[in-house]
Protein backbone atom coordinates (compact mmCIF):
# COMPACT_ATOMS: atom_id res chain seq x y z
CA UNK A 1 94.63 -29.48 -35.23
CA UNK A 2 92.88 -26.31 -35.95
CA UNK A 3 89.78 -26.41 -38.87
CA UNK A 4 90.30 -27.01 -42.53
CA UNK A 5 88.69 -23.51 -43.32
CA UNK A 6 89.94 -23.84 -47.05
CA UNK A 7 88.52 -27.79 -47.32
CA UNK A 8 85.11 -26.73 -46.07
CA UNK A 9 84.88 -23.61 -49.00
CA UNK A 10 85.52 -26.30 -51.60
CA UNK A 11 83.21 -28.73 -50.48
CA UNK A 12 80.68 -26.01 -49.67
CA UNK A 13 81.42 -24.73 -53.20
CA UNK A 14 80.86 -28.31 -55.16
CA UNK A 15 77.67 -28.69 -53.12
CA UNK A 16 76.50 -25.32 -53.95
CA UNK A 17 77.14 -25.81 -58.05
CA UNK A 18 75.78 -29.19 -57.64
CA UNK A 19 72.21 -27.59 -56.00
CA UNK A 20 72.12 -24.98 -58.51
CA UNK A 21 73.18 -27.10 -61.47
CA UNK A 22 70.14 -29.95 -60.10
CA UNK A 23 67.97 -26.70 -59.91
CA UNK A 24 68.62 -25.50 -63.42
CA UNK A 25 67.77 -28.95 -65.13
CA UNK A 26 64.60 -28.89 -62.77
CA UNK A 27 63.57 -25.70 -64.56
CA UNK A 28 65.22 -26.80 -67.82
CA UNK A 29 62.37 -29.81 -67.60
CA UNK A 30 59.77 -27.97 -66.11
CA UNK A 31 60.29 -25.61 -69.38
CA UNK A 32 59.95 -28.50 -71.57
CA UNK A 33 57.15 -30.22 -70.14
CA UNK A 34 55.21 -26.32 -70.23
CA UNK A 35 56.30 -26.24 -73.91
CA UNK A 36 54.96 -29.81 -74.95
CA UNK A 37 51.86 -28.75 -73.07
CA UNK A 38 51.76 -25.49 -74.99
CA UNK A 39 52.30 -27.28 -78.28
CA UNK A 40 49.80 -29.91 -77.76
CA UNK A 41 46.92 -27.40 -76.94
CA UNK A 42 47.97 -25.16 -79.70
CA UNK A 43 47.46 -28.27 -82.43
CA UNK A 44 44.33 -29.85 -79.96
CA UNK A 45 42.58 -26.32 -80.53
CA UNK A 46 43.38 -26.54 -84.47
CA UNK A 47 42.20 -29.86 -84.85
CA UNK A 48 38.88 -28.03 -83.25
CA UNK A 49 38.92 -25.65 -85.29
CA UNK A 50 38.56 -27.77 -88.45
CA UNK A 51 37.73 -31.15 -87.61
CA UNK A 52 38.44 -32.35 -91.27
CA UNK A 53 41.99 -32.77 -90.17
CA UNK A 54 41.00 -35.51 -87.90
CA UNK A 55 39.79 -37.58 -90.42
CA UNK A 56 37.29 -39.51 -90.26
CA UNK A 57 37.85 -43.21 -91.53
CA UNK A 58 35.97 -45.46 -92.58
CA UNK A 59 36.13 -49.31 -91.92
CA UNK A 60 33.21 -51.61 -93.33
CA UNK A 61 31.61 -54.10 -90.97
CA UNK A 62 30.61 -57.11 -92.99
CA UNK A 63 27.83 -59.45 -92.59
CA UNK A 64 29.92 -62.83 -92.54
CA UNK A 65 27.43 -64.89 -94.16
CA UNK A 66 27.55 -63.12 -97.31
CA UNK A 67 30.14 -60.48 -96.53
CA UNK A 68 27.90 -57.51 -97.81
CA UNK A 69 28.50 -54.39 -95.89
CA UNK A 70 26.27 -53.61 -92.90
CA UNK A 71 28.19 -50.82 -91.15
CA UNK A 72 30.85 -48.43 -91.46
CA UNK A 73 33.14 -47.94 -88.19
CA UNK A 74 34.47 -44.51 -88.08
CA UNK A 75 37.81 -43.31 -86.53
CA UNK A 76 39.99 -40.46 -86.41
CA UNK A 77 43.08 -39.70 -86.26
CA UNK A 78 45.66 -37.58 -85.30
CA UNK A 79 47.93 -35.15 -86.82
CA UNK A 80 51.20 -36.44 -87.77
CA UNK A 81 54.51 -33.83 -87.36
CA UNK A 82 52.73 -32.61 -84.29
CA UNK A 83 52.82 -33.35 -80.27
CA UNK A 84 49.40 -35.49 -81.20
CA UNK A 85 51.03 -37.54 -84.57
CA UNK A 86 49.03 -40.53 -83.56
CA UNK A 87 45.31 -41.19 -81.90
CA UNK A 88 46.27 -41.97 -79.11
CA UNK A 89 48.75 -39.33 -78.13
CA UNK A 90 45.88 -36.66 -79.14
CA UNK A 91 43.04 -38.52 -76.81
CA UNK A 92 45.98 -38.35 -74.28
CA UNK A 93 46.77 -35.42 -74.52
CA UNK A 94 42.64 -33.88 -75.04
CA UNK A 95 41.78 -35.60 -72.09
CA UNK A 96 45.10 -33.99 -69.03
CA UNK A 97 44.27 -30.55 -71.21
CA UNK A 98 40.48 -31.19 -70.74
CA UNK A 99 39.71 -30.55 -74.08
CA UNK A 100 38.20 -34.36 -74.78
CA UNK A 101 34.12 -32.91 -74.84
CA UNK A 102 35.05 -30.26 -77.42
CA UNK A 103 37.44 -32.10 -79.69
CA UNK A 104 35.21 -35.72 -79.76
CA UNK A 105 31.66 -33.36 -80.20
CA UNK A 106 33.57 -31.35 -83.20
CA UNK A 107 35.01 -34.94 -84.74
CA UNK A 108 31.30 -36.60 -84.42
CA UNK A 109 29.72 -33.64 -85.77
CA UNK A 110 32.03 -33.35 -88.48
CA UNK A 111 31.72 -37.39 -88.83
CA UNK A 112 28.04 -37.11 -89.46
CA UNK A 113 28.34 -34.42 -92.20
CA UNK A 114 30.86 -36.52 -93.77
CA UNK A 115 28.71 -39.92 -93.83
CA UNK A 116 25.14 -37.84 -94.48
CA UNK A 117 26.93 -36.11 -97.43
CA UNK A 118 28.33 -39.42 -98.61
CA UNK A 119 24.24 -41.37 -98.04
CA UNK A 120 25.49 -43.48 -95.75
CA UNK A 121 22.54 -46.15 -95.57
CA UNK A 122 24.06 -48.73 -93.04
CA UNK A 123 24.69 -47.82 -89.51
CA UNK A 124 27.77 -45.77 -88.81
CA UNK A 125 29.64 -46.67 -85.73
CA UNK A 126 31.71 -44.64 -83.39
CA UNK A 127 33.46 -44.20 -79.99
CA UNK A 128 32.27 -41.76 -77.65
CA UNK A 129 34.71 -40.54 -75.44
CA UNK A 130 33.38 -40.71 -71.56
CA UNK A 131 34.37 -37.25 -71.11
CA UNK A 132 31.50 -36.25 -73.20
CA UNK A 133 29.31 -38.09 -71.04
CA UNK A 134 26.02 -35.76 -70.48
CA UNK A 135 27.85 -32.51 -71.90
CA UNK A 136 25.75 -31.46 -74.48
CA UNK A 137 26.20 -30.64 -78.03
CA UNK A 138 28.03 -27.05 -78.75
CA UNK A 139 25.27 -24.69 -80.25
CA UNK A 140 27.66 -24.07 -83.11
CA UNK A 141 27.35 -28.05 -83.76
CA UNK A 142 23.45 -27.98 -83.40
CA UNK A 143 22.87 -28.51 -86.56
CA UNK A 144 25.27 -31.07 -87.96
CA UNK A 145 24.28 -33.18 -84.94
CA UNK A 146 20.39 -33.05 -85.70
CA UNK A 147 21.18 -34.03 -89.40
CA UNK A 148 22.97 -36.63 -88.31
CA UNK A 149 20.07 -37.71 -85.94
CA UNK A 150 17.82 -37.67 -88.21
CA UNK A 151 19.47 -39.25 -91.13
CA UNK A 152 22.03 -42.20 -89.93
CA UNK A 153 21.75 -45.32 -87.84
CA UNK A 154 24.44 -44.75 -85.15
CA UNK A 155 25.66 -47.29 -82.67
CA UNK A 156 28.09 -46.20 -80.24
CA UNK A 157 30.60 -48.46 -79.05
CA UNK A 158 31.48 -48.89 -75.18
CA UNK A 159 35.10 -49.34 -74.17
CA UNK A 160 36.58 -50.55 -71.24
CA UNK A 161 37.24 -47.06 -69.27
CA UNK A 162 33.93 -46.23 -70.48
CA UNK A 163 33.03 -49.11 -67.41
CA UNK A 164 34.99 -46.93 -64.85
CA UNK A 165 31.64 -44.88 -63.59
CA UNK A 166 28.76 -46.94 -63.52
CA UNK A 167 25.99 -44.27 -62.75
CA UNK A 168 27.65 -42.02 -64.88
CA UNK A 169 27.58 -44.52 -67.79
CA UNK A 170 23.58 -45.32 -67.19
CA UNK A 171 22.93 -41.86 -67.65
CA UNK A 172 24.55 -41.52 -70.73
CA UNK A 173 23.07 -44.95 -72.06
CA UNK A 174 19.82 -43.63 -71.44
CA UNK A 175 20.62 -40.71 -73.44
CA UNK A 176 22.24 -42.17 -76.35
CA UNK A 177 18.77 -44.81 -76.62
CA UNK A 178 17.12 -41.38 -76.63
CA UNK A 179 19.37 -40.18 -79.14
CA UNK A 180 18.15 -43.38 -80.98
CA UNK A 181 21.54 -45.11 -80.88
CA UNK A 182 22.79 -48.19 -80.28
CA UNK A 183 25.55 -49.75 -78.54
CA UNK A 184 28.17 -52.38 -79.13
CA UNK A 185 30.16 -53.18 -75.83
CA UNK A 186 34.38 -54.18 -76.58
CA UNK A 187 35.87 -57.38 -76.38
CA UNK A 188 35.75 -57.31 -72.33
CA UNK A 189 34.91 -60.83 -71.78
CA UNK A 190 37.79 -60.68 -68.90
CA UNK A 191 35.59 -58.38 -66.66
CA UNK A 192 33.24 -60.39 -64.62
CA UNK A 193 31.50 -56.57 -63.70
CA UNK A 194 30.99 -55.49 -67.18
CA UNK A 195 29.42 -58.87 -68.54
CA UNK A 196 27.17 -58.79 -65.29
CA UNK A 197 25.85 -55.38 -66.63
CA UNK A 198 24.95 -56.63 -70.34
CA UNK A 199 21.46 -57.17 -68.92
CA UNK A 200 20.95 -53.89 -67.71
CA UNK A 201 22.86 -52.27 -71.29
CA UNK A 202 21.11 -54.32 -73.64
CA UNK A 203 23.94 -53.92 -76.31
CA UNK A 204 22.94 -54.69 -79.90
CA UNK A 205 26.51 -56.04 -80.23
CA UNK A 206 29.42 -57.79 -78.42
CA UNK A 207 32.60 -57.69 -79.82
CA UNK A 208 35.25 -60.27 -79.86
CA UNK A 209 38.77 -59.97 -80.63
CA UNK A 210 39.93 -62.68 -82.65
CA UNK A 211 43.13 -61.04 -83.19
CA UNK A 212 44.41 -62.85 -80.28
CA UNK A 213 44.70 -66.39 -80.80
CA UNK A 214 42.48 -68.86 -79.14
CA UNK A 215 40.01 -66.35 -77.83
CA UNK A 216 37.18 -67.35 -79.39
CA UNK A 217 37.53 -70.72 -78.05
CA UNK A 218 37.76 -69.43 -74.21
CA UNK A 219 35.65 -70.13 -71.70
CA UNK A 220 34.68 -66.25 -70.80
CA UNK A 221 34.44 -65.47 -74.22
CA UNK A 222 31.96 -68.45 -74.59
CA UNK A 223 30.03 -67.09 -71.57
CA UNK A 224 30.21 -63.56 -73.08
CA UNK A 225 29.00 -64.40 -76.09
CA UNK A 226 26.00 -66.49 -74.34
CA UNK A 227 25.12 -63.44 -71.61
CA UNK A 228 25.36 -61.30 -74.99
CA UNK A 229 23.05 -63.08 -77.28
CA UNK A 230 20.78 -63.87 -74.28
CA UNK A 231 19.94 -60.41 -73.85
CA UNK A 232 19.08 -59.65 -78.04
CA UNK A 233 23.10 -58.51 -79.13
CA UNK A 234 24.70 -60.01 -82.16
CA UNK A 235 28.27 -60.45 -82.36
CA UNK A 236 30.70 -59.17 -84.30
CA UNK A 237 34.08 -60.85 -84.75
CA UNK A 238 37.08 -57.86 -84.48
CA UNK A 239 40.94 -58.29 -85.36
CA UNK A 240 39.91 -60.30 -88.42
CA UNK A 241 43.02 -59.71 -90.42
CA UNK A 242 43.77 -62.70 -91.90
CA UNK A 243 42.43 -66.03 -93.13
CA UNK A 244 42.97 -67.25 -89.14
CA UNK A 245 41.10 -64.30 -87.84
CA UNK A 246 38.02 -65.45 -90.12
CA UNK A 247 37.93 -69.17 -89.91
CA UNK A 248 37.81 -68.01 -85.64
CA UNK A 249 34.62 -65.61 -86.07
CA UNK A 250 33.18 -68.63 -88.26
CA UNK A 251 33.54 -70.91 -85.54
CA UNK A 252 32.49 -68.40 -83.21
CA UNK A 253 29.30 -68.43 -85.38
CA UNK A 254 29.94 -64.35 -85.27
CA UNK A 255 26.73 -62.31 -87.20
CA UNK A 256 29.66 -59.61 -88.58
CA UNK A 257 33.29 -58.83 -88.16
CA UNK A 258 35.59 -56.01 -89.34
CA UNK A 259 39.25 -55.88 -89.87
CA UNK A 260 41.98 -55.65 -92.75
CA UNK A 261 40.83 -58.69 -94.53
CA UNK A 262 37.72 -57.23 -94.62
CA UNK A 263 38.70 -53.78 -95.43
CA UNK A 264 41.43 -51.47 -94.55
CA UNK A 265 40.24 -48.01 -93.10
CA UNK A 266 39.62 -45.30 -96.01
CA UNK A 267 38.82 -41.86 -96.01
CA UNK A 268 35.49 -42.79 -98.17
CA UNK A 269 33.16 -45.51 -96.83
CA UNK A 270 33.40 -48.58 -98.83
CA UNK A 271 30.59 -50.98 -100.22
């Protein structure tokens, strides 16, 4: 039997349309992905640009005792309609563009006009993002950052990926105590490694997240709390949302808490 010449132009056909159809959608994606990419730097640079679109919000931190207001935690957030609609999304999407130094410097700058203008008299806290980590402040920023310096209480809270470069994070701790600052280290009770370094941070507050039932009761968070008031920090109940939430950061014997019970997050600090 001689060769199926017209069975093997068929099936070389199909497997040629097949290749080129699985090479369009390749490019199809690759289009879209450049396009999101596009679109999220376009609104990433805006939100640059003019900070005030970010926010911030204010969430009081109350003394639990008497519940009068001690601090203010600030937050931004993102720009909804857009590819950052939500905060994480845009600290996501800052951080594969590597535009997380210049957005977070422009929203703390812009954060410290905001409070200063407002005489903000308790401390104000805030998230640094660990990209900024030892990249100083943008000359055009100079001076909103030395008025806030000189004229608010800050205390910059530690997260967990802050934990992810040691050396790097004891250089910037050193500069933020320069700065005058203090810290407040997240709920991270679970990481043997970052309560073993509360003696070398010296955190003014630990946080624990009483959102999630039975925490406070834990053993780790018991031994965080312990290392933590051991070395000076108060500690401030967070997730308290509810009449729950509270009667845990009682128990807990927590200085302060924050959360919706306490105070929902508003463009204007509360008292």
């Amino acid at each position: 039997m001689g060769p199926d010449h017209a069975g093997w132009r068929t099936t070389t056909a199909i497997t040629v349309k097949v290749r080129l159809t699985t090479v369009d959608q390749g490019l199809m994606s690759l289009t879209g992905d450049l396009e999101r990419a596009r679109a999220t730097r376009v609104a990433i640079e805006e939100l640059i640009a003019e900070p005030s679109l970010l926010g911030p919000d204010f969430q009081p931190i109350r003394r639990l005792s008497d519940d009068t207001v001690v601090g203010q935690k600030a937050t931004g957030r993102g720009r909804p309609g857009t590819e950052v609609g939500d905060t994480l999304s845009l600290l996501e999407g800052a951080n594969r563009l590597g535009l997380a130094e210049r957005l977070d410097w422009a929203w703390r700058c812009h954060t410290f006009d905001v409070a200063v203008d407002a005489g903000m008299a308790v401390e104000l806290h805030l998230t640094p993002e660990p990209a900024t980590y030892a990249v100083p402040c943008p000359p055009r920023l100079a001076v909103s950052f030395a008025r806030g310096r000189r004229a608010l209480t800050v205390v910059a809270e530690l997260h967990d990926d802050s934990f992810a470069d040691l050396a790097k994070l004891r250089r910037a701790v050193e500069e933020m105590r320069g700065w005058g600052w203090g810290l407040a280290v997240d709920d991270l009770a679970d990481d043997e490694a970052v309560t073993s370094a509360l003696p070398w941070l010296r955190p003014d507050y630990v946080q624990v997240d009483v959102s999630r039932p039975g925490r406070a009761s834990s053993d780790r968070t018991r031994a965080w709390v312990e290392t933590g008031r051991s070395v000076g920090a108060r500690v401030m109940a967070i997730g308290v949302d509810g009449p729950r939430q509270r009667a845990e950061a009682v128990a807990l014997d927590a200085d302060c808490a924050r959360g919706l019970a306490l105070g929902a997050p508003s463009p204007s600090p509360q008292s």
